[in-house]
C-alpha atoms as a PDB file:
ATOM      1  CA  UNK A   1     245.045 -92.987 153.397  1.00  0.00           C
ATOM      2  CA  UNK A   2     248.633 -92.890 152.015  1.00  0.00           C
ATOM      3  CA  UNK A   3     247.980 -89.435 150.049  1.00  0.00           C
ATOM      4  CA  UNK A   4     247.041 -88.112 153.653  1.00  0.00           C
ATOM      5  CA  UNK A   5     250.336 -90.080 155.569  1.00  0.00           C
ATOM      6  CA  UNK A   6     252.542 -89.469 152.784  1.00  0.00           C
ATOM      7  CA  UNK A   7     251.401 -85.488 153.135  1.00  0.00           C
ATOM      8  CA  UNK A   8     251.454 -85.632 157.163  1.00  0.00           C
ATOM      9  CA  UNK A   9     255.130 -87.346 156.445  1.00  0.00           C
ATOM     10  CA  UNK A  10     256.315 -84.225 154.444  1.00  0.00           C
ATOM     11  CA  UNK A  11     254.604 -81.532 155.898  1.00  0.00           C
ATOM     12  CA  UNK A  12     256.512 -82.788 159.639  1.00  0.00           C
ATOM     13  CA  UNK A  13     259.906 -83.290 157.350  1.00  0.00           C
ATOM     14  CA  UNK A  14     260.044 -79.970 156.087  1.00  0.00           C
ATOM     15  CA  UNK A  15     259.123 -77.983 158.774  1.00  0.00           C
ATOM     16  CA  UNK A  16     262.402 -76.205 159.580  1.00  0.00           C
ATOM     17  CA  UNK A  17     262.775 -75.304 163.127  1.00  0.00           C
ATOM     18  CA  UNK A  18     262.349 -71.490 164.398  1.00  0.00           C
ATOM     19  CA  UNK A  19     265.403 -69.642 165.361  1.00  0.00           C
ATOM     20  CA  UNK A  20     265.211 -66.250 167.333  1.00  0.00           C
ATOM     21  CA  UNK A  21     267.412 -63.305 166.258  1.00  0.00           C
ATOM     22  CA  UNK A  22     270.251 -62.522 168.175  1.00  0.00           C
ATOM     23  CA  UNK A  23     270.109 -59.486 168.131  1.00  0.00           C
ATOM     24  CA  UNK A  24     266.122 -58.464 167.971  1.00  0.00           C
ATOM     25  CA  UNK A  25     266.381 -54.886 166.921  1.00  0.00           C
ATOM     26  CA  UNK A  26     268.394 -55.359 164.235  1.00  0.00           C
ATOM     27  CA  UNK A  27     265.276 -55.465 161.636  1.00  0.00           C
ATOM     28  CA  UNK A  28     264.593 -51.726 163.071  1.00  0.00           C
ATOM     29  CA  UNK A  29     267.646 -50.018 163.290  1.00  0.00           C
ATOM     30  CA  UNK A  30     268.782 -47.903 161.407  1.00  0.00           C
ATOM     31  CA  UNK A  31     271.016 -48.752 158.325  1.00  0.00           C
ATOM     32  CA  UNK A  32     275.415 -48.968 158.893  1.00  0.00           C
ATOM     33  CA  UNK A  33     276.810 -46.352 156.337  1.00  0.00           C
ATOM     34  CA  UNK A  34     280.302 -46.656 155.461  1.00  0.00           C
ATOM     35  CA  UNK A  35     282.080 -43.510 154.847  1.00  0.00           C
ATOM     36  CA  UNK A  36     284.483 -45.468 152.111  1.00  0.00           C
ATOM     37  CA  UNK A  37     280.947 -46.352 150.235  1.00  0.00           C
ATOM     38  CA  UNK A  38     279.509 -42.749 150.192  1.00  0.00           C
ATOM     39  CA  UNK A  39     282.616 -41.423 148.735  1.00  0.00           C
ATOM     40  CA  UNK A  40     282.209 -43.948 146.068  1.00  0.00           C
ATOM     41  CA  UNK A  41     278.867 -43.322 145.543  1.00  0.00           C
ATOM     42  CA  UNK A  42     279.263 -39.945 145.370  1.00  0.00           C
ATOM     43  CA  UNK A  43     282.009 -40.120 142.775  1.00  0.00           C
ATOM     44  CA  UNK A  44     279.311 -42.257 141.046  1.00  0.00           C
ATOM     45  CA  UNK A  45     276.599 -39.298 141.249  1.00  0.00           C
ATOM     46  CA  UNK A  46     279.175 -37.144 140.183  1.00  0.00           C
ATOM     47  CA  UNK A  47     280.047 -38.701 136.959  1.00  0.00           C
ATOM     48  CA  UNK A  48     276.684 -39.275 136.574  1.00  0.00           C
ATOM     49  CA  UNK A  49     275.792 -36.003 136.643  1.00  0.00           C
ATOM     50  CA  UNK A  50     278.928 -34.813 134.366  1.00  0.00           C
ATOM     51  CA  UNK A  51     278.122 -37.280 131.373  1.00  0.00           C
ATOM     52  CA  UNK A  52     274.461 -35.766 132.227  1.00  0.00           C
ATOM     53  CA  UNK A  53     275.305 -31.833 131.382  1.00  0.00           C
ATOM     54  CA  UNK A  54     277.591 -33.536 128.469  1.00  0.00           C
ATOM     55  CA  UNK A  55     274.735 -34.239 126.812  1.00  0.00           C
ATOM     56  CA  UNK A  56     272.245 -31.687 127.847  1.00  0.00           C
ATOM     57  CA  UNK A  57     274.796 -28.459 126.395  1.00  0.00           C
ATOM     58  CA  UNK A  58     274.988 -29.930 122.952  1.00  0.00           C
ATOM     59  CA  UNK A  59     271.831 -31.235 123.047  1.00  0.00           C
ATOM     60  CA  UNK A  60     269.911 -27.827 123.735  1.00  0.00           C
ATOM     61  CA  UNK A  61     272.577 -26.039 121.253  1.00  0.00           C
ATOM     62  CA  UNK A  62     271.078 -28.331 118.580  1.00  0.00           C
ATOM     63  CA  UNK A  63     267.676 -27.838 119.161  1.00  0.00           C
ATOM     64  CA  UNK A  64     267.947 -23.874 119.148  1.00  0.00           C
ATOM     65  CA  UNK A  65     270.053 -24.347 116.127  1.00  0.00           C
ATOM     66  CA  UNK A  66     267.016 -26.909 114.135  1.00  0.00           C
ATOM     67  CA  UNK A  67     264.346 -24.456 115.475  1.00  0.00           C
ATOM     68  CA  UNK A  68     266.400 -21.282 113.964  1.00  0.00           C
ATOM     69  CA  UNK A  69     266.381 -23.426 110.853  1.00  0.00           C
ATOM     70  CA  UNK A  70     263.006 -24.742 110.871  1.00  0.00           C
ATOM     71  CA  UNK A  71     262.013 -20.567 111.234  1.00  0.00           C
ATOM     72  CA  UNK A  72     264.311 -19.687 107.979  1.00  0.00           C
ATOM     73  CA  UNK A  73     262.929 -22.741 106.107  1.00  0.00           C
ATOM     74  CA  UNK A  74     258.691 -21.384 106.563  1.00  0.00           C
ATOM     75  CA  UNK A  75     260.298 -18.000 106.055  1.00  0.00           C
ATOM     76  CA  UNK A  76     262.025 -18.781 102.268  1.00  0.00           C
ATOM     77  CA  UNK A  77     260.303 -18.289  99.494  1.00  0.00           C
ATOM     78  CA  UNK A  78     262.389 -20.520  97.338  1.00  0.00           C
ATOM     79  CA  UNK A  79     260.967 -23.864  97.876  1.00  0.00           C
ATOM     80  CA  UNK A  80     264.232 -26.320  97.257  1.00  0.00           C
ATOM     81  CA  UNK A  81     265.963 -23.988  99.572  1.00  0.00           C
ATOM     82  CA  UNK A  82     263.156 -23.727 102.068  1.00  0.00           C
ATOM     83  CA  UNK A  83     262.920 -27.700 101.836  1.00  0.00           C
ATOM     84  CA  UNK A  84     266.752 -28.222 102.738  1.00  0.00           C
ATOM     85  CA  UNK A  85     265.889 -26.191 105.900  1.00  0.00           C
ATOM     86  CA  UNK A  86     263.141 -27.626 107.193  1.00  0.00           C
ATOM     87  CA  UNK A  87     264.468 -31.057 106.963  1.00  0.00           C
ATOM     88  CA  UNK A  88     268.031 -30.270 108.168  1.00  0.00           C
ATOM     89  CA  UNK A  89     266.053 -28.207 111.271  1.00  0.00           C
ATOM     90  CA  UNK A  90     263.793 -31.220 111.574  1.00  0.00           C
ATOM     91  CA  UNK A  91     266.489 -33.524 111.932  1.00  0.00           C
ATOM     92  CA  UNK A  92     268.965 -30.962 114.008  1.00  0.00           C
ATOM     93  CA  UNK A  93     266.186 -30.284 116.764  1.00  0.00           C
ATOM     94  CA  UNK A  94     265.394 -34.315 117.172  1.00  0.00           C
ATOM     95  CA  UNK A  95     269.117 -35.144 117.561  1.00  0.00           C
ATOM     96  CA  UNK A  96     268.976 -32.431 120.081  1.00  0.00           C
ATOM     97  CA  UNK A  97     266.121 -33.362 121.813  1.00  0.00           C
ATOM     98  CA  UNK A  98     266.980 -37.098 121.987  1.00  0.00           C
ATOM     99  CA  UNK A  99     270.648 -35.864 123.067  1.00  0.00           C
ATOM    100  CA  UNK A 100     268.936 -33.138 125.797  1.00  0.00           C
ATOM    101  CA  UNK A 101     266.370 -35.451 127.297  1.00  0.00           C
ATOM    102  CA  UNK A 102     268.465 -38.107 128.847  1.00  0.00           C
ATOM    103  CA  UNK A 103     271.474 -35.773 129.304  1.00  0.00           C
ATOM    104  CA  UNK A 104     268.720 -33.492 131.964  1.00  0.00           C
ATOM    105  CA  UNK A 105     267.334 -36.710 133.572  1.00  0.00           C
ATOM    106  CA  UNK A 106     270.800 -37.712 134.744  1.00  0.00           C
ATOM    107  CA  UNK A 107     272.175 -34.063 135.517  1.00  0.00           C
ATOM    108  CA  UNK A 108     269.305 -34.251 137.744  1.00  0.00           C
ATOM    109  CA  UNK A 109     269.415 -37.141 139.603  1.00  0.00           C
ATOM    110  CA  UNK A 110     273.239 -37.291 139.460  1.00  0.00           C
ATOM    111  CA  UNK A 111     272.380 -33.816 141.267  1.00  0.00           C
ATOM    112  CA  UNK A 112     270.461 -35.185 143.957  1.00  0.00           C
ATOM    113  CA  UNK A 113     272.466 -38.457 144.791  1.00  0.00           C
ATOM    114  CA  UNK A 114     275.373 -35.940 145.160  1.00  0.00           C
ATOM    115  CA  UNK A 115     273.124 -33.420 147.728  1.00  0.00           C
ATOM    116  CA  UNK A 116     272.487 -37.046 149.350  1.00  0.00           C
ATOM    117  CA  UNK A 117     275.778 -38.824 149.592  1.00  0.00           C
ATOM    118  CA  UNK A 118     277.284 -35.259 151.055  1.00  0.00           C
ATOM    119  CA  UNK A 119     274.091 -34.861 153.375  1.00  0.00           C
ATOM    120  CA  UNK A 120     274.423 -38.564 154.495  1.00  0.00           C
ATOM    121  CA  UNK A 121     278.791 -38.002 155.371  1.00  0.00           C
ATOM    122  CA  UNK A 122     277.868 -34.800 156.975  1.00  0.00           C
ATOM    123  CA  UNK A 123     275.426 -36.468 159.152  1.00  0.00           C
ATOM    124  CA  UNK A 124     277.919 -39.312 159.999  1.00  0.00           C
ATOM    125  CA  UNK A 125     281.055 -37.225 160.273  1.00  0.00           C
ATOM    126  CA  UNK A 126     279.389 -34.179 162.119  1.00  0.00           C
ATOM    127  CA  UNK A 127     281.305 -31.845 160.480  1.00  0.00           C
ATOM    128  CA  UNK A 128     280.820 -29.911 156.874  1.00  0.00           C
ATOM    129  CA  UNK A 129     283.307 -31.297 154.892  1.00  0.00           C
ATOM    130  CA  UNK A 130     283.832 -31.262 150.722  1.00  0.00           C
ATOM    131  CA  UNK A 131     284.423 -34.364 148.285  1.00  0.00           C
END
């Protein structure tokens, strides 16, 4: 009897009461842009996407240089010689590919918040503009 008043008690302090919107449609319309905030996130993108091909030129430039190496090292018929190669290739094309990787992943989507944000401010503006 008290487990079922003290629950009755709580369940009818709790209850908050139910509010309408004020403005109903809000929920479905369609999201306020600010011009000021695509500019900055397109400056974001942008740098983004410029630490992104950073990476990716070096990166590729080592992993044609370790392959190159890896080739001379199968090739020599000296085997300390051959050894040095393959190792220093081994190790050249990894650094590359862990520098290349990450440094294509965010050219890319840098890339595309860029075609966005500019997509998005010519859509609001009207016009074509440039950043």
């Amino acid at each position: 009897m008290r487990l079922a008043l003290s629950l009755a008690l709580t369940v009818t302090l709790c209850v908050a009461p139910a509010r309408a919107q004020t403005r109903p449609d809000d929920p479905l319309s369609p999201l306020r842009i600010d011009p000021v905030q695509l500019d900055l996130a397109y400056k974001h993108a942008q740098a983004r996407r410029n630490i992104g091909i950073g990476l990716a030129a070096p990166g590729v430039a080592l992993t044609i240089l370790g392959t190159v190496l890896l080739g001379y090292g199968g090739q020599n018929k000296n085997l300390f010689g051959a050894g040095e190669e393959i190792a220093g290739g081994s190790v050249a094309a990894g650094v590359g590919l862990a520098l290349s990787i990450p440094g294509v992943i965010l050219w890319i989507f840098g890339q595309d918040d860029m075609d966005v944000a500019t997509w998005r401010k010519k859509q609001i503006t009207g016009t074509p503009f440039t950043f």
